[in-house]
Every structure is written in C-alpha cells, then in structure tokens.
N, C-alpha and C. Protein backbone atom coordinates (compact mmCIF):
# COMPACT_ATOMS: atom_id res chain seq x y z
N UNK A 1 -208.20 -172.65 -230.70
CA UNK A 1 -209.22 -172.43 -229.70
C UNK A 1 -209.16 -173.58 -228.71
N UNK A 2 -208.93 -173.30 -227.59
CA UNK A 2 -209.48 -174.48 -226.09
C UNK A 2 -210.23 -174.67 -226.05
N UNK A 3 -210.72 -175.84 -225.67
CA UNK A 3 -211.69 -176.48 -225.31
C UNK A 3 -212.24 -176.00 -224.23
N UNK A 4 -213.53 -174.94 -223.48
CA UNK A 4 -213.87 -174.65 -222.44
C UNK A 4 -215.20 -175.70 -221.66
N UNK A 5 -215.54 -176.62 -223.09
CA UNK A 5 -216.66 -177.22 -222.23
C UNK A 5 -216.22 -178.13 -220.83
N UNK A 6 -217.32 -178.36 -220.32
CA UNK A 6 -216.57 -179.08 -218.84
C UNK A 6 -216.17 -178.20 -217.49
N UNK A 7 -216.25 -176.91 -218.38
CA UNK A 7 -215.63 -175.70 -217.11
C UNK A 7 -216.46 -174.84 -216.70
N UNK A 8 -215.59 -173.86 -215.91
CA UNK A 8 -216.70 -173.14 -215.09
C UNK A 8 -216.74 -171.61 -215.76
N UNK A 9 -217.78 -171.08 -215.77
CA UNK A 9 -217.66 -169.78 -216.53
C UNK A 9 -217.21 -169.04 -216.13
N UNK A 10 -217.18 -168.94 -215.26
CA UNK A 10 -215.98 -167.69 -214.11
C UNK A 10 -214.86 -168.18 -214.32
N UNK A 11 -214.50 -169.50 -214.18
CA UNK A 11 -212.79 -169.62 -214.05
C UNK A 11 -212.68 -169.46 -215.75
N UNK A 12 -213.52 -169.52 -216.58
CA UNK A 12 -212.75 -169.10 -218.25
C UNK A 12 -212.83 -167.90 -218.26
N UNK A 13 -213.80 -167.05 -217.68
CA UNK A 13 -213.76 -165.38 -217.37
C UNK A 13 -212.54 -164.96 -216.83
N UNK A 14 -211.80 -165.65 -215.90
CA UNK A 14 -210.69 -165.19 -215.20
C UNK A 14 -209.46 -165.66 -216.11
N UNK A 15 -209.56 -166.36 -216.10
CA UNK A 15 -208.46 -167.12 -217.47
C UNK A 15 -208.28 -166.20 -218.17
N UNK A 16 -209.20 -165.83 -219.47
CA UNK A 16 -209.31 -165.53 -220.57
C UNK A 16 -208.80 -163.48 -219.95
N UNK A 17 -209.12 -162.92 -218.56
CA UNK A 17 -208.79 -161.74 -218.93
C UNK A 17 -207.34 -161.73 -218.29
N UNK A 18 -206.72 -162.79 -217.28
CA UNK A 18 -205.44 -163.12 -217.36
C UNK A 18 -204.28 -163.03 -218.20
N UNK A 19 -204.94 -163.69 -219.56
CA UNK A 19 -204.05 -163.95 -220.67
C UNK A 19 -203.99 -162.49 -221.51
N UNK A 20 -205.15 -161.72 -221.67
CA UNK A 20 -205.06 -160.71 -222.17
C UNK A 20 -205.02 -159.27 -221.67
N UNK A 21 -204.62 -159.41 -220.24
CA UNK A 21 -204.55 -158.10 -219.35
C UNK A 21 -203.55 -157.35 -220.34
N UNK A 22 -203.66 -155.95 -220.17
CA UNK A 22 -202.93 -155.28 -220.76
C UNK A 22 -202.86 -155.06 -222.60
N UNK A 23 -203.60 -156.21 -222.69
CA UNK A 23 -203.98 -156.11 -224.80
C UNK A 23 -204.64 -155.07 -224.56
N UNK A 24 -204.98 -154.25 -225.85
CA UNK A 24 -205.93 -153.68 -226.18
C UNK A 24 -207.45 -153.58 -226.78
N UNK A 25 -206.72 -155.28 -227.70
CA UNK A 25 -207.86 -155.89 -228.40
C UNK A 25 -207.36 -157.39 -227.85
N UNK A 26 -208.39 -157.71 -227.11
CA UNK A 26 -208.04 -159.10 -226.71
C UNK A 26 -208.43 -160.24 -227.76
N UNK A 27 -207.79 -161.12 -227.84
CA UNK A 27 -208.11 -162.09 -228.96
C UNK A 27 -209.50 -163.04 -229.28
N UNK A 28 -209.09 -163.82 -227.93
CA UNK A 28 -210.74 -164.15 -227.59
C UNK A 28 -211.87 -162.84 -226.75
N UNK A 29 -213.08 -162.80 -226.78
CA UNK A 29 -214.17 -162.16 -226.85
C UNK A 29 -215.02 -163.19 -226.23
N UNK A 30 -215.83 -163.15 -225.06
CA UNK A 30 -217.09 -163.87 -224.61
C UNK A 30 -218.12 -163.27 -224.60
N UNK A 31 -219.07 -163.66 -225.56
CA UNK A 31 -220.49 -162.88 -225.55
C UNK A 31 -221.30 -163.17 -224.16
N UNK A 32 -222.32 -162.63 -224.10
CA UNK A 32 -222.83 -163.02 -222.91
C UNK A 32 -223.32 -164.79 -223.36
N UNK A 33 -223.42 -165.25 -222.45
CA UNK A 33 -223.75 -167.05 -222.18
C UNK A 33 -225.14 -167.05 -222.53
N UNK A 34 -225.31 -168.40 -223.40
CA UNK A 34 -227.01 -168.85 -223.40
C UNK A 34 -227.50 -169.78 -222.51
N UNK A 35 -228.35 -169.46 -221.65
CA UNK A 35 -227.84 -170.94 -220.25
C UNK A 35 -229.32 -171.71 -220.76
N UNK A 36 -228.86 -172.95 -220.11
CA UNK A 36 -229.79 -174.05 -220.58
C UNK A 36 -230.36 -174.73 -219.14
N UNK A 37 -231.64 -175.01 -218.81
CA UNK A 37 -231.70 -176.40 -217.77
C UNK A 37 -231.06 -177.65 -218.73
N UNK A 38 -229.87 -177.72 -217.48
CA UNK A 38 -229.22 -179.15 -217.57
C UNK A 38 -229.06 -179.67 -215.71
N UNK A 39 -228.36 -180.92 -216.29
CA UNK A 39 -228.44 -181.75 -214.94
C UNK A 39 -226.95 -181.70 -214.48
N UNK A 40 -226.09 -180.56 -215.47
CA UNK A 40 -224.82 -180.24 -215.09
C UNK A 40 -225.08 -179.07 -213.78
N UNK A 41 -224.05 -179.42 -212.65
CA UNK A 41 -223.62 -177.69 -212.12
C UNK A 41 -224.00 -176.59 -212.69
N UNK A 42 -224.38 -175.55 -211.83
CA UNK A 42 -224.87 -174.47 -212.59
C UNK A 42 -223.78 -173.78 -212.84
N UNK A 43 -223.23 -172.95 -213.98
CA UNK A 43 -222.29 -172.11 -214.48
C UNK A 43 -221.33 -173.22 -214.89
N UNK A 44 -221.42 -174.79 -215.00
CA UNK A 44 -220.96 -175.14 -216.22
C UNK A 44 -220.93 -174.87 -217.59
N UNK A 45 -219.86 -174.75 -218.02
CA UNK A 45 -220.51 -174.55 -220.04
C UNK A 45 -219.95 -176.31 -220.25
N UNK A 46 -221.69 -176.00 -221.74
CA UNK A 46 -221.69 -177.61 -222.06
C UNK A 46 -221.53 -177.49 -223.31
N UNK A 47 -221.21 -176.18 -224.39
CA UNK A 47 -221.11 -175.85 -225.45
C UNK A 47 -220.69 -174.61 -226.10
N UNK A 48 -219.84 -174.74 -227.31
CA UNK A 48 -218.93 -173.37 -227.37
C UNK A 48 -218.80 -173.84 -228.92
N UNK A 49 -219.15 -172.47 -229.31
CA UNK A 49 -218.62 -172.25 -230.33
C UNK A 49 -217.81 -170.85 -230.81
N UNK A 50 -216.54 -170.99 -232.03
CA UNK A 50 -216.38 -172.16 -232.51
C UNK A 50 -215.53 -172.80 -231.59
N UNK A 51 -215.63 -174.22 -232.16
CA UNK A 51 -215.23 -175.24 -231.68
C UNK A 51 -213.71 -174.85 -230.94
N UNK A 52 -213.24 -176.40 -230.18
CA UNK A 52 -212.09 -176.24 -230.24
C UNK A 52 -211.05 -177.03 -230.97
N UNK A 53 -209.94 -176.20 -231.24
CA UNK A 53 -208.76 -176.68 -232.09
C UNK A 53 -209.08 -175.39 -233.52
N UNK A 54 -210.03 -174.69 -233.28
CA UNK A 54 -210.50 -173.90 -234.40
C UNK A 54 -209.09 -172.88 -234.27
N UNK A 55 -208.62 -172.46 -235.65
CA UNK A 55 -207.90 -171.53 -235.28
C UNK A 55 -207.60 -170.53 -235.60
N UNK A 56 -207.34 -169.62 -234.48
CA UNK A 56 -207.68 -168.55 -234.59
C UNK A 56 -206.37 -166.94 -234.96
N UNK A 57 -206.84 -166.49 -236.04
CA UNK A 57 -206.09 -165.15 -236.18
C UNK A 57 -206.20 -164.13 -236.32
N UNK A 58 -207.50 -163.64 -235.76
CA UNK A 58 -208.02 -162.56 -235.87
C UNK A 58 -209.12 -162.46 -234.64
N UNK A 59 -209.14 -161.24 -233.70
CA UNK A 59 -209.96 -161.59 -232.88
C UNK A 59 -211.43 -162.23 -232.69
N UNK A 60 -212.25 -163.01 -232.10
CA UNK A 60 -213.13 -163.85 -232.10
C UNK A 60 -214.08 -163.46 -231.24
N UNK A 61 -215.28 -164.05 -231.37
CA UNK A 61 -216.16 -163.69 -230.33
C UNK A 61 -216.80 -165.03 -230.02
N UNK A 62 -216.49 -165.88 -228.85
CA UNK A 62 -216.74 -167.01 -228.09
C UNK A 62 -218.32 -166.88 -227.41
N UNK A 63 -219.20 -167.99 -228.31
CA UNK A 63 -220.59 -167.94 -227.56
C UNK A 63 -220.91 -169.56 -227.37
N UNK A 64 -221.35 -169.25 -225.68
CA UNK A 64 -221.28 -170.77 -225.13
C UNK A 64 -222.53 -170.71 -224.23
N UNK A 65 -222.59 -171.85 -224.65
CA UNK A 65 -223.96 -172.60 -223.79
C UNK A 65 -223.61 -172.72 -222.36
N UNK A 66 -224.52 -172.55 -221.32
CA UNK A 66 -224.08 -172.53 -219.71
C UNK A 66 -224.90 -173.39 -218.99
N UNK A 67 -225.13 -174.46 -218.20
CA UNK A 67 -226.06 -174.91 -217.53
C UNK A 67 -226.62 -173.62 -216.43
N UNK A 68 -227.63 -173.73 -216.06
CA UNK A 68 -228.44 -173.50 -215.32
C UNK A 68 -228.82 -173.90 -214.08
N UNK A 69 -228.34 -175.36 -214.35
CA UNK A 69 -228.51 -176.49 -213.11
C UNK A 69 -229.55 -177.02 -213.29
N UNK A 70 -229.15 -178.29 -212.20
CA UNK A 70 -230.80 -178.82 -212.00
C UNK A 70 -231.77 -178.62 -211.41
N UNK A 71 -231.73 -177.75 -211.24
CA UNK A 71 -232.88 -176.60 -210.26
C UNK A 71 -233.97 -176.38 -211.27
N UNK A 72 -233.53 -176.18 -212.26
CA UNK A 72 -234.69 -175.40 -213.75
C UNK A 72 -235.58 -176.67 -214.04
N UNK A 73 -236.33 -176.46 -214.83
CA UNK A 73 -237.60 -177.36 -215.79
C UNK A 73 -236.75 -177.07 -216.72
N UNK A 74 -237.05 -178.48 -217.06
CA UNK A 74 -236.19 -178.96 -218.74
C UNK A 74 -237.41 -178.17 -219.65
C-alpha cells in the first residue's frame, strides 16, 4: 500500500483509476472520505487506512481522512 497522506484526493482518484483502467476488479477501492476541520488545504488526506507498506493481495477498500480546510470550526 502507498502512502497517500500529504496528497490530494483527486490526484489519488486519478491515479488510482489510471492504474486500474480496464481491470474489472480494481485492487485498491476508495470509500467515500471522512473529512475533518484541519489547518491543512482542503481535499488534503491526513489519514488512511490501512496503512502504508500494508500488503496487499486481495482487493481492498481504502478509507481516508480528508481536511476540510481552515475554513471549518475545529
């Protein structure tokens, strides 16, 4: 598993259906995002599980924390 924290949720959205255009069953899976007020960019992810380096052989379902921005109340 990669490491997606630090990134943007669209560019791992685009990534992730890049790599698996044309699968049938794609390997990784993104549930919808849990977004958080943080003081990160909004549509940063600041958390994913599972982790990364986890590994994987059977398809997965990737659920990650998203900032919100600093626009929100903590």
């Amino acid at each position: 598993m990669e490491n997606y924290v630090g990134q943007k949720l669209d560019d791992v959205r685009i990534k992730l259906q890049t790599m698996f255009t044309g699968s049938a069953r794609p390997l990784i899976v993104l549930a919808n995002p849990v977004y958080k007020a943080n003081n990160a960019d909004e549509g940063t992810i600041l958390e994913q599980n599972p982790l990364e380096g986890t590994e994987i052989s059977s398809p997965v379902t990737v659920q990650l924390v998203v900032s919100r921005g600093p626009a929100y109340d903590y």
